[in-house]
Protein backbone atom coordinates (compact mmCIF):
# COMPACT_ATOMS: atom_id res chain seq x y z
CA UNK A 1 -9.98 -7.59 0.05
CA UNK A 2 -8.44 -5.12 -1.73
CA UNK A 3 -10.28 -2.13 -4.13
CA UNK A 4 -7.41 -0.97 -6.38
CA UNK A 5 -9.44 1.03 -9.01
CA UNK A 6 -12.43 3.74 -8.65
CA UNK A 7 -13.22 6.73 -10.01
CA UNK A 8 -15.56 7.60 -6.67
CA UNK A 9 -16.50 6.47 -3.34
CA UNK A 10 -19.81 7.01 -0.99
CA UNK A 11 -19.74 5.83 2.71
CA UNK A 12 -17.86 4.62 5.52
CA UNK A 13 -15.65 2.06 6.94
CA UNK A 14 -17.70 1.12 10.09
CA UNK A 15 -19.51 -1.72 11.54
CA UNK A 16 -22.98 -3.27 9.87
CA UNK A 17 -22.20 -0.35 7.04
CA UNK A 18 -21.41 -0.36 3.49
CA UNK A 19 -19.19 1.87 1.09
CA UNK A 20 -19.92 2.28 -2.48
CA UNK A 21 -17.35 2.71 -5.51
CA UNK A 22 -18.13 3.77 -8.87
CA UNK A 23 -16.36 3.93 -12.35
CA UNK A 24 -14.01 1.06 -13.53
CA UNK A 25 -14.13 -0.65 -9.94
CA UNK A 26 -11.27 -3.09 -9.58
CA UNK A 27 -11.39 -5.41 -6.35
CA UNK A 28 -9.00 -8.04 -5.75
CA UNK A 29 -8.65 -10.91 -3.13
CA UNK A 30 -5.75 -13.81 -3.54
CA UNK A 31 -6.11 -14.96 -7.01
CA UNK A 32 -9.58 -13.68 -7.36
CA UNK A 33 -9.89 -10.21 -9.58
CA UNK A 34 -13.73 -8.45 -9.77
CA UNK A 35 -14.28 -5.88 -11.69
CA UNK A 36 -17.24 -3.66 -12.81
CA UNK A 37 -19.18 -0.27 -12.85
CA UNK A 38 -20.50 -0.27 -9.41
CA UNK A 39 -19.49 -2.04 -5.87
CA UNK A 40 -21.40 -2.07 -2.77
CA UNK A 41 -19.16 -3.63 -0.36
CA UNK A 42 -20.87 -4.71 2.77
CA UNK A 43 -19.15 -4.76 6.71
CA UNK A 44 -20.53 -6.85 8.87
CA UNK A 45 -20.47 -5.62 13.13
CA UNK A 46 -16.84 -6.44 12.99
CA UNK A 47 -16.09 -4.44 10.35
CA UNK A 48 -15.19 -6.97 8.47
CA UNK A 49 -16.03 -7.16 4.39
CA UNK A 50 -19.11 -9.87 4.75
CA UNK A 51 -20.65 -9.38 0.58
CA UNK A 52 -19.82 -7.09 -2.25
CA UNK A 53 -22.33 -6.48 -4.67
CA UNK A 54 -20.65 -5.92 -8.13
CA UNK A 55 -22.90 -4.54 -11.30
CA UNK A 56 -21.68 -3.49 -14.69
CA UNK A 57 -22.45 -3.84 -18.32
CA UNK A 58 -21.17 -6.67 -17.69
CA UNK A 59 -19.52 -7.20 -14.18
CA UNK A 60 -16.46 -9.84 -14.59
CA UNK A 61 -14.51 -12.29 -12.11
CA UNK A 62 -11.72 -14.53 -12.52
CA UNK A 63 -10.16 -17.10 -9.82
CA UNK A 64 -7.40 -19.23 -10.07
CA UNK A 65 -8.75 -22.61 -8.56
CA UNK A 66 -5.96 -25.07 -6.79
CA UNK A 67 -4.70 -26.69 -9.64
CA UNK A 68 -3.87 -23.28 -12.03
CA UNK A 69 -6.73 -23.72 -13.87
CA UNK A 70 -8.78 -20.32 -14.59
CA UNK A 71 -12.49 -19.41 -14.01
CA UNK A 72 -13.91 -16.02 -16.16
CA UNK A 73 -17.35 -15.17 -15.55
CA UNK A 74 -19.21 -12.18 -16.32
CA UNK A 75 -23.08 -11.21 -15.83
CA UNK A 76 -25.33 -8.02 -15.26
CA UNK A 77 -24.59 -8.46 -11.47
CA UNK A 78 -22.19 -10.35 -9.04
CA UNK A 79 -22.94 -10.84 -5.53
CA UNK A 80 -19.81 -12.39 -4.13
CA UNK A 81 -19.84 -13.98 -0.38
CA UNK A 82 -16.71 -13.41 1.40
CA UNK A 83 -17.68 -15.53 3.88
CA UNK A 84 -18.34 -18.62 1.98
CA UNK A 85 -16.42 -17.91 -1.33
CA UNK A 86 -19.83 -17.76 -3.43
CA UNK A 87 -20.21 -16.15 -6.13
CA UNK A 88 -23.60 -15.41 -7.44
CA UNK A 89 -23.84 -13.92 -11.51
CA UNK A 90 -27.06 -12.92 -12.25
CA UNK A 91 -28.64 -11.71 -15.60
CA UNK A 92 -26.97 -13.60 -18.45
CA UNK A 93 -24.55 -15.09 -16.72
CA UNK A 94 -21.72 -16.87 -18.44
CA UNK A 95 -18.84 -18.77 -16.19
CA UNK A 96 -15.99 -20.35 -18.16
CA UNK A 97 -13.68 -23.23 -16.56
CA UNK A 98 -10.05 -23.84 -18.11
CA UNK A 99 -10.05 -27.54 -19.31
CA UNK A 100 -13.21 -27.94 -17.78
CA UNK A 101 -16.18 -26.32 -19.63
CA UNK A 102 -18.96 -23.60 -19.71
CA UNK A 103 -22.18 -22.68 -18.79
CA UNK A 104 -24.88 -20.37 -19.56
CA UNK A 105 -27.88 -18.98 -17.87
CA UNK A 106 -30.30 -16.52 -15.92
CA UNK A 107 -28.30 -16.91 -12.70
CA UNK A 108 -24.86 -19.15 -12.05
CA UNK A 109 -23.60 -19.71 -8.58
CA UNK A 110 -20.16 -20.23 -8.55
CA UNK A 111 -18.09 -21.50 -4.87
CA UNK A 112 -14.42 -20.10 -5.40
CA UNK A 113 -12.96 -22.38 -2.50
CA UNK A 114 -14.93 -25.90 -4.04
CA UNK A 115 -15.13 -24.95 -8.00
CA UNK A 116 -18.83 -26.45 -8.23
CA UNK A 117 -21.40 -24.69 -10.07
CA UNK A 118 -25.03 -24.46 -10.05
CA UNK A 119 -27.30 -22.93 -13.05
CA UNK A 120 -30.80 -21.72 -13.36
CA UNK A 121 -32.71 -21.46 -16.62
CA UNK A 122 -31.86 -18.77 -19.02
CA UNK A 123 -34.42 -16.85 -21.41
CA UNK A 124 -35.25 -19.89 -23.57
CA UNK A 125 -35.57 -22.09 -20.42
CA UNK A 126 -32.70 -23.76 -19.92
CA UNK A 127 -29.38 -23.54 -19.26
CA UNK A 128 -26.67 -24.51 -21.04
CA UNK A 129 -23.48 -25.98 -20.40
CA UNK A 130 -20.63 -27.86 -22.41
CA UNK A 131 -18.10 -30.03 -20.88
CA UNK A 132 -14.91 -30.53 -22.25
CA UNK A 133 -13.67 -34.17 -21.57
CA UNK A 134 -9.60 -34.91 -20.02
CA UNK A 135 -7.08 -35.30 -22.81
CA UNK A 136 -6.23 -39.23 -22.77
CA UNK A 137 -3.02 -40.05 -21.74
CA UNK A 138 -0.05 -40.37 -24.63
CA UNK A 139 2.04 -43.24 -24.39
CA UNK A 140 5.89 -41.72 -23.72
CA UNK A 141 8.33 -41.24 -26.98
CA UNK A 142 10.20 -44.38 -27.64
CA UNK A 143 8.39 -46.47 -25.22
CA UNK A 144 7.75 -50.10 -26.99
CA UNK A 145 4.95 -52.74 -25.95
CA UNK A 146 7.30 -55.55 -24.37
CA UNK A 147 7.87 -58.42 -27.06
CA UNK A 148 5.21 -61.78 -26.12
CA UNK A 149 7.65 -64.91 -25.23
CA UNK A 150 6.71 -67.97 -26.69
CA UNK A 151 7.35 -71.03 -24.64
CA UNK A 152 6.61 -73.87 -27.86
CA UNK A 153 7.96 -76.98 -27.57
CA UNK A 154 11.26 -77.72 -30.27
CA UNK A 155 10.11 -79.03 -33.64
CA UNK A 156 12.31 -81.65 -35.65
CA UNK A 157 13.60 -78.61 -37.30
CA UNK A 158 14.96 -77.44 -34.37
CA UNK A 159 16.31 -79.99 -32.30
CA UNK A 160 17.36 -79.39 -28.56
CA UNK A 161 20.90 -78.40 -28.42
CA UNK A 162 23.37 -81.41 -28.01
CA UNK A 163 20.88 -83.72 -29.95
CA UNK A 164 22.22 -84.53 -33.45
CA UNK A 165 20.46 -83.73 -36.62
CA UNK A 166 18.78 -86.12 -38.51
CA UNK A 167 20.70 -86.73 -41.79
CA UNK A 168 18.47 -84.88 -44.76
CA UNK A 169 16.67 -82.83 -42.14
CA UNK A 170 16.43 -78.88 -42.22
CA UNK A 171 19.10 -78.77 -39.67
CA UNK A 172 21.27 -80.40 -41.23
CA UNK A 173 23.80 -77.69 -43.37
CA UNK A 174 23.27 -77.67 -46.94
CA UNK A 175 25.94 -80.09 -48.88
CA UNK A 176 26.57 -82.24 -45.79
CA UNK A 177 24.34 -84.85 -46.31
């Protein structure tokens, strides 16, 4: 993990401690980019980052899940797991999935390594989410639905080949009656 931006810093890098960063925080991990006006970043005994608590006005994430798509989020707080990938926006919380959807509510828990989501209610109760469905598949350019075969049995009209026409029939050519 990775704090590239900060105007100021408070603590130490030592076991079960934390250090605090203040002013345009920017903290990055893999594809995963926090941002916000505060960060409490949490060690655990091995000095190790275990949870960074992010608040703003708003605080923002973004992750690049497995297949390229793009989560945004932003809420009053983020407390992000390192640990377990969890992310955890709090206070009108708003999470946004590329080609998948949105939601909207008091508190959102987001897992960056599984994409699910979980919502609690927001200030009118509930919370709200919108799914947008998978584009249906286009047929390719040029591609054709194969012509049926018909397997009808020869009419008169149409005598087997090698079996002579009836005189005045329709196979017979025009004049040579």
């Amino acid at each position: 993990m990775n704090v590239e931006n900060a105007q100021r810093f408070d603590g130490k890098y030592a076991p079960n401690s934390t250090a605090t960063f203040y002013g345009n925080v920017v903290i990055t991990q893999g594809t995963m980019k926090v941002t916000g006006d505060k960060a409490v970043v949490h060690f655990d005994g091995d000095q190790n980052v275990d949870h960074v608590l992010i608040t703003g006005a708003p605080a923002h994430i973004q992750e690049m899940d497995d297949s390229g798509n793009l989560m945004l989020g932003h809420a009053s707080q983020l407390d992000y797991d390192n640990n377990s990938g969890i992310a955890v926006l709090t206070g009108h919380a708003f999470i946004q999935q590329k080609g998948r959807g949105e939601a909207h509510g008091d508190k959102l828990t987001y897992n960056t390594q599984t994409s699910e989501m979980t919502g609690v209610s927001g200030d009118d109760g509930r919370v709200h989410m919108t799914f947008i469905p998978k584009p249906k598949p286009a047929a390719a350019k040029g591609s054709t639905q194969p012509a049926k075969t018909s397997t009808a049995a020869p009419t008169s009209a149409n005598p087997p080949a090698g079996t002579p026409a009836h005189a005045g029939s329709a196979a017979t050519p025009q004049g040579q009656h």
